[in-house]
PDB file of N, CA and C in Angstrom:
ATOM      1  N   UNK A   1      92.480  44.804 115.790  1.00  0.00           N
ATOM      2  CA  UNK A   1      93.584  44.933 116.732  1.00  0.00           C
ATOM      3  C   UNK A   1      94.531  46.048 116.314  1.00  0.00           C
ATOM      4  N   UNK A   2      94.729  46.387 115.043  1.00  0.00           N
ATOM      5  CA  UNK A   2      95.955  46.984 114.821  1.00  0.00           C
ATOM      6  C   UNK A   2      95.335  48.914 114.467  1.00  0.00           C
ATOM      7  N   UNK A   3      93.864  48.886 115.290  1.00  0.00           N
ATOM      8  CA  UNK A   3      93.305  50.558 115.605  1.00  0.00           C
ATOM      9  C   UNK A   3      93.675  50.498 117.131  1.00  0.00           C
ATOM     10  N   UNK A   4      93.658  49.615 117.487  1.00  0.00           N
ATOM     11  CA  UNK A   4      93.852  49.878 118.784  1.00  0.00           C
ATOM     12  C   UNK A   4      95.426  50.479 119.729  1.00  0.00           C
ATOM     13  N   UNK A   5      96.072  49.826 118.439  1.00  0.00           N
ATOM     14  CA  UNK A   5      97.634  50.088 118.367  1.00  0.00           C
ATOM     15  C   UNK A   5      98.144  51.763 117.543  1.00  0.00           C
ATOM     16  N   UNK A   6      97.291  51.922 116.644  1.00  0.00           N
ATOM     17  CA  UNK A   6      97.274  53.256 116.308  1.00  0.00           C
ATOM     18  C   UNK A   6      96.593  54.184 117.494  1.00  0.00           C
ATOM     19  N   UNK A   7      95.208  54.033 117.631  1.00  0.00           N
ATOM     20  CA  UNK A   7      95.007  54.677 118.989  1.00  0.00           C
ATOM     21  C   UNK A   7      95.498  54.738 120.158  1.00  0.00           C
ATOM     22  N   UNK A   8      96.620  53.548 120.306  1.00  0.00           N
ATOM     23  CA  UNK A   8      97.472  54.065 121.778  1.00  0.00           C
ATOM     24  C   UNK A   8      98.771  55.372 120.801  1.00  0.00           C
ATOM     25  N   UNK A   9      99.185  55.293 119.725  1.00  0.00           N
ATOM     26  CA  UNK A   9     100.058  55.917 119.615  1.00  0.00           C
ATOM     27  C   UNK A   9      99.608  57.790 119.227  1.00  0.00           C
ATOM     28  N   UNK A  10      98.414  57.680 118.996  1.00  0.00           N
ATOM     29  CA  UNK A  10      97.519  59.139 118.998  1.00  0.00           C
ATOM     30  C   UNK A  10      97.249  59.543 120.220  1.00  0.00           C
ATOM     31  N   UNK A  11      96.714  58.863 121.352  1.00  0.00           N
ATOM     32  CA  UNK A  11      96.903  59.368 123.027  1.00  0.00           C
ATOM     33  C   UNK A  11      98.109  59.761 123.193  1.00  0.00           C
ATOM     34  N   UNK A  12      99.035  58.855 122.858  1.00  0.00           N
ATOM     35  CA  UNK A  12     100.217  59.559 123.641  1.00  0.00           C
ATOM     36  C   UNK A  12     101.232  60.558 123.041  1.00  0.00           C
ATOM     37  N   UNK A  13     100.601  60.546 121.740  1.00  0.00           N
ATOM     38  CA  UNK A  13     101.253  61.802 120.639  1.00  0.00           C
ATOM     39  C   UNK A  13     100.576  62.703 121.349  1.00  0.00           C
ATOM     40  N   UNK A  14      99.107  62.703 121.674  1.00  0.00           N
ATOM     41  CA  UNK A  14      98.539  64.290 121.981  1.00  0.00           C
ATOM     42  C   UNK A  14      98.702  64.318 123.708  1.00  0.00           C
ATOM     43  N   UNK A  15      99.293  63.539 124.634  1.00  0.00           N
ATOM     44  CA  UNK A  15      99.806  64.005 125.855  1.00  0.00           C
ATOM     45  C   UNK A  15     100.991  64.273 126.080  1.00  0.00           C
ATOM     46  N   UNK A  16     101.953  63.911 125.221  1.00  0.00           N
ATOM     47  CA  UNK A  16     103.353  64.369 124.891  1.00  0.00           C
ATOM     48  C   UNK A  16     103.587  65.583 124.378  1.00  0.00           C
ATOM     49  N   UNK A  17     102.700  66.317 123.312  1.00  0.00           N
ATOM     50  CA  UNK A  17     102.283  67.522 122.685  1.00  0.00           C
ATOM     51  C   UNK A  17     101.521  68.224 123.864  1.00  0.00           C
ATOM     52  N   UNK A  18     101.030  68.080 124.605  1.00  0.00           N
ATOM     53  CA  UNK A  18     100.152  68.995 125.477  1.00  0.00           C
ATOM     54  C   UNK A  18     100.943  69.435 126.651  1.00  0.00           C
ATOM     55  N   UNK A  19     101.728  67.952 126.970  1.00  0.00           N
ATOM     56  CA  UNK A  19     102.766  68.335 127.735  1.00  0.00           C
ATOM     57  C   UNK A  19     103.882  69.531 127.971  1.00  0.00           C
ATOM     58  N   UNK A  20     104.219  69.349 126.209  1.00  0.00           N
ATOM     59  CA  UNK A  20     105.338  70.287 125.901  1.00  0.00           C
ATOM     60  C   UNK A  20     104.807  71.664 125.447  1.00  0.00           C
ATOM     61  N   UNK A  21     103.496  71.677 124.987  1.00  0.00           N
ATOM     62  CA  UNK A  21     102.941  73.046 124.672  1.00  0.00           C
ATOM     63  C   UNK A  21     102.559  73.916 126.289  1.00  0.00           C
ATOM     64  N   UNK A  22     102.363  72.829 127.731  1.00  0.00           N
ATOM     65  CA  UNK A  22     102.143  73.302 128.846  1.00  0.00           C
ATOM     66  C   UNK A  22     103.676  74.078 129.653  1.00  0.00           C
ATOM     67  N   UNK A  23     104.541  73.827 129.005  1.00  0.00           N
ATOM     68  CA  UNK A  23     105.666  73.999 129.037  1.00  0.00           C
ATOM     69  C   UNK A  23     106.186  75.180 128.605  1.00  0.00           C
ATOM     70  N   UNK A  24     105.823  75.692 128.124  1.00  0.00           N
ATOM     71  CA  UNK A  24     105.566  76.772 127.261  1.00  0.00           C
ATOM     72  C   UNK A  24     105.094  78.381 127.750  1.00  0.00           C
ATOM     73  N   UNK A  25     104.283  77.977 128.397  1.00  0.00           N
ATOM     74  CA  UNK A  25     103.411  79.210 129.033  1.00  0.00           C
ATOM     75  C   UNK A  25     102.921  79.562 128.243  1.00  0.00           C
ATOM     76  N   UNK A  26     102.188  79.070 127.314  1.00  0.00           N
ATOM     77  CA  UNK A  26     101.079  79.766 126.209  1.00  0.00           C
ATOM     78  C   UNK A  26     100.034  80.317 126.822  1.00  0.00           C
ATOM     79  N   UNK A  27      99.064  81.537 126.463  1.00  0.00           N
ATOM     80  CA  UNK A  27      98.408  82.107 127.230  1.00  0.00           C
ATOM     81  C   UNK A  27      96.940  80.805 126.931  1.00  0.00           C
ATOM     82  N   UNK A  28      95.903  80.946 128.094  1.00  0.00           N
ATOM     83  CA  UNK A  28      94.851  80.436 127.585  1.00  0.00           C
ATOM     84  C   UNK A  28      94.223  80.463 126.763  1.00  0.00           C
ATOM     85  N   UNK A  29      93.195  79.834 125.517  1.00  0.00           N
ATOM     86  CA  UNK A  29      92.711  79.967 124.423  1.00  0.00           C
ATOM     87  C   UNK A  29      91.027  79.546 124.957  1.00  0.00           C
ATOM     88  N   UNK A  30      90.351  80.118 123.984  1.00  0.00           N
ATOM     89  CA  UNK A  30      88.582  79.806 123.982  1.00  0.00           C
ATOM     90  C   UNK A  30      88.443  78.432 123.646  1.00  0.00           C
ATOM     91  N   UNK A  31      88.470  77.234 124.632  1.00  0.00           N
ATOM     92  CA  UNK A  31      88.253  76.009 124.134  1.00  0.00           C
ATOM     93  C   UNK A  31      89.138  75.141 124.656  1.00  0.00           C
ATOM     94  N   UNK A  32      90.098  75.875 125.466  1.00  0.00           N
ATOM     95  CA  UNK A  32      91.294  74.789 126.372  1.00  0.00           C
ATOM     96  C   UNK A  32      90.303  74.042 127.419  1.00  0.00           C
ATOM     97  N   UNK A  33      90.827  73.106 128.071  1.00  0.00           N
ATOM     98  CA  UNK A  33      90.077  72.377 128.834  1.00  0.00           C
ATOM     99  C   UNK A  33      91.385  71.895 129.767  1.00  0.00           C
ATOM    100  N   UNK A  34      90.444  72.576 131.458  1.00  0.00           N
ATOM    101  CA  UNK A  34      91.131  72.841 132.256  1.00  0.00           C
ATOM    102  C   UNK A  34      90.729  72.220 133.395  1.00  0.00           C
ATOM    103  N   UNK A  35      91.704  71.611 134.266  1.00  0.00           N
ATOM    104  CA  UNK A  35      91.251  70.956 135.494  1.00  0.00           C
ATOM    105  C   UNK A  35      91.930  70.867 136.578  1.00  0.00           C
ATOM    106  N   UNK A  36      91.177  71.615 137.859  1.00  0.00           N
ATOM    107  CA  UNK A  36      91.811  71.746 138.869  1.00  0.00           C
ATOM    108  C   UNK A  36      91.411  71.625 140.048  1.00  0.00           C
ATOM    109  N   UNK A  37      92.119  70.165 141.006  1.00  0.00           N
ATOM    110  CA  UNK A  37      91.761  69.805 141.694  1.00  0.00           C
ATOM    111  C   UNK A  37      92.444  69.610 143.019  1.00  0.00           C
ATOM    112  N   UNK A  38      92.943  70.066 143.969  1.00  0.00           N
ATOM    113  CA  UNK A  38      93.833  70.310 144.957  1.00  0.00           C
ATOM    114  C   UNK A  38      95.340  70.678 144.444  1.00  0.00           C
ATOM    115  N   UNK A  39      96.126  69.440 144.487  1.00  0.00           N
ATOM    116  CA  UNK A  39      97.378  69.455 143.938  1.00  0.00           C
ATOM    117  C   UNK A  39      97.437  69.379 142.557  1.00  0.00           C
ATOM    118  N   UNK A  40      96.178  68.644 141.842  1.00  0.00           N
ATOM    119  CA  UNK A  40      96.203  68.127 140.063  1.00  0.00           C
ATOM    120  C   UNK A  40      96.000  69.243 139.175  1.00  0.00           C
ATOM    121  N   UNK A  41      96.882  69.703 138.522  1.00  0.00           N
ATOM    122  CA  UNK A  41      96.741  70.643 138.038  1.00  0.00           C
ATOM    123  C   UNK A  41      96.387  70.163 136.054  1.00  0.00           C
ATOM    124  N   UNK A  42      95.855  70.118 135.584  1.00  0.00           N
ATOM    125  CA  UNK A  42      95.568  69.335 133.987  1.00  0.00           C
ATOM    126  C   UNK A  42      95.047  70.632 133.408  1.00  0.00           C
ATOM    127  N   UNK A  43      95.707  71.147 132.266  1.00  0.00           N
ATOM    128  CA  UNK A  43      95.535  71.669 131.212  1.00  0.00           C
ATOM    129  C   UNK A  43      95.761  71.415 129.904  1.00  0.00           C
ATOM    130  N   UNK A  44      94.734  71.127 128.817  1.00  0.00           N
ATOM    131  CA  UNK A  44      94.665  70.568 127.481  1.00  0.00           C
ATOM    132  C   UNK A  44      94.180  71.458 126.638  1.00  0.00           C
ATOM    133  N   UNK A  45      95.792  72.009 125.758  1.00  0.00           N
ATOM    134  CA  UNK A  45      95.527  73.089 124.636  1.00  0.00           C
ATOM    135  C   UNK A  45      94.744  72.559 123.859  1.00  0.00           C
ATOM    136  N   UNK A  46      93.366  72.799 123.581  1.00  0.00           N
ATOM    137  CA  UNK A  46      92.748  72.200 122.570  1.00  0.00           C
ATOM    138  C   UNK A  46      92.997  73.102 120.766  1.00  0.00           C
ATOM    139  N   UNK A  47      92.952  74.354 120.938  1.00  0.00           N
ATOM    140  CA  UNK A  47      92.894  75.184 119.737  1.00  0.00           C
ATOM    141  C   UNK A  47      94.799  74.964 118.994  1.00  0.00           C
ATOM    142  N   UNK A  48      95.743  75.333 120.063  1.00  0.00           N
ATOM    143  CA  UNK A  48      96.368  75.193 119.560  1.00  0.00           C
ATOM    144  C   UNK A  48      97.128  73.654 119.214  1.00  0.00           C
ATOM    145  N   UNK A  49      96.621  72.479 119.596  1.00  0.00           N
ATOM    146  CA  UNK A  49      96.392  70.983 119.327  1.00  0.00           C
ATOM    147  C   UNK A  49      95.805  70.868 117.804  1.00  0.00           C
ATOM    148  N   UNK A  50      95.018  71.974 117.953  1.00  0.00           N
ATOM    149  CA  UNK A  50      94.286  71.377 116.710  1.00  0.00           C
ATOM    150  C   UNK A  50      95.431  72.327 115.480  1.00  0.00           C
ATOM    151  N   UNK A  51      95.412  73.644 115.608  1.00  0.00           N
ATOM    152  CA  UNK A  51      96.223  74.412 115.042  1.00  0.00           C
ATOM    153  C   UNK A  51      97.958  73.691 114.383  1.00  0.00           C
ATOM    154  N   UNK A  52      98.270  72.860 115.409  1.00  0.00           N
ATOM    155  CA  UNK A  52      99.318  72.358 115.395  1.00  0.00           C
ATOM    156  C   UNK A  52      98.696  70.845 114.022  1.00  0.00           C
ATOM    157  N   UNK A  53      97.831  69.970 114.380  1.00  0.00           N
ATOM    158  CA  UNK A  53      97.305  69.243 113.347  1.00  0.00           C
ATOM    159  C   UNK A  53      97.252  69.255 111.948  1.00  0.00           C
ATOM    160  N   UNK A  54      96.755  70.940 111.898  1.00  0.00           N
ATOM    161  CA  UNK A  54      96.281  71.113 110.566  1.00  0.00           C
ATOM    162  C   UNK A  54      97.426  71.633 109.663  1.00  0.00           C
ATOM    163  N   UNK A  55      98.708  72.174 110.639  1.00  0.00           N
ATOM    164  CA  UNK A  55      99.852  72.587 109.923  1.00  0.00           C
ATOM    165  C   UNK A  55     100.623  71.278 109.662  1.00  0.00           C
ATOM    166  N   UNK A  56     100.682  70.120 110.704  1.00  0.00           N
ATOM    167  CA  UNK A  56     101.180  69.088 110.386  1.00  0.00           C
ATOM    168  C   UNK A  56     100.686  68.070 108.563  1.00  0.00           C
ATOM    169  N   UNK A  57      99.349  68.395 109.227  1.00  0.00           N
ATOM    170  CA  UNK A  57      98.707  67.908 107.798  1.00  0.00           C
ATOM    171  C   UNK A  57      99.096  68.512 106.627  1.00  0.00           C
ATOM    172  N   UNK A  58      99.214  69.622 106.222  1.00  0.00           N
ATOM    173  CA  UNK A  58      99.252  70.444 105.205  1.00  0.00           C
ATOM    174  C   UNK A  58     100.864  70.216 104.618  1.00  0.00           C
ATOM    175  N   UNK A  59     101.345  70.136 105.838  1.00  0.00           N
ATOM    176  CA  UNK A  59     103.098  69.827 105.355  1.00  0.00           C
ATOM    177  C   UNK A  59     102.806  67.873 104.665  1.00  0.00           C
ATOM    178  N   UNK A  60     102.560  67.148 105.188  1.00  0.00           N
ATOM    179  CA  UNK A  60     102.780  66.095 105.211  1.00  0.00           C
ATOM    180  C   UNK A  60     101.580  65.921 103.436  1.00  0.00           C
ATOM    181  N   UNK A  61     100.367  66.668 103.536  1.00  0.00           N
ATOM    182  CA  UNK A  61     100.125  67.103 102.243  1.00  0.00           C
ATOM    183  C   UNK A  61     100.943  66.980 101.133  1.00  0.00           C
ATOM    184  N   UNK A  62     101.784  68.020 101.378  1.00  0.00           N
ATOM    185  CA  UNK A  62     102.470  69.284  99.890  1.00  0.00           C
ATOM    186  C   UNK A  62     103.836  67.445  99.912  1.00  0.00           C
ATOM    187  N   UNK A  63     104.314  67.146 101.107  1.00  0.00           N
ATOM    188  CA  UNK A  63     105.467  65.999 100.786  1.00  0.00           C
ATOM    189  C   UNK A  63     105.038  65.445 100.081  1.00  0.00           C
ATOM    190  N   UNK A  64     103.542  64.744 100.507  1.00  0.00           N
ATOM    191  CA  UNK A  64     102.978  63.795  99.563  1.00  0.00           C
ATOM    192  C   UNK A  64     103.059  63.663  98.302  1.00  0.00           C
ATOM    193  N   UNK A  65     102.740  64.853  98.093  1.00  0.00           N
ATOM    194  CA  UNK A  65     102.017  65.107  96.720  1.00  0.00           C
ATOM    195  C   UNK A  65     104.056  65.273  95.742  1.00  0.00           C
TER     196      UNK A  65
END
């Protein structure tokens, strides 16, 4: 029970983040994933999602340690 509670809080970390990176006007990247369907417009920075991850990690790293 208590992955399932971490996995709701990782969905909505990375649609809250995608949100605000769409916000942005970042140009498109090789690997975004894009969807467009009359009015629905869905775009998901994937590179810089991940980019953003690995700097998070690295900080939360070096605190650790």
């Amino acid at each position: 029970m208590r992955w399932l509670i971490y996995l709701g809080f990782i969905v909505i970390g990375v649609v809250l983040f995608s949100l605000s990176l769409s916000m942005m006007d970042l140009p498109d990247m090789p690997g975004d994933i894009a969807y467009d369907r009359g009015a629905w417009h869905i775009h998901v920075p994937l590179l810089f999602s991940l980019g953003a991850v690995a700097i998070a990690g690295l900080i939360f790293w070096m605190v650790k340690r």
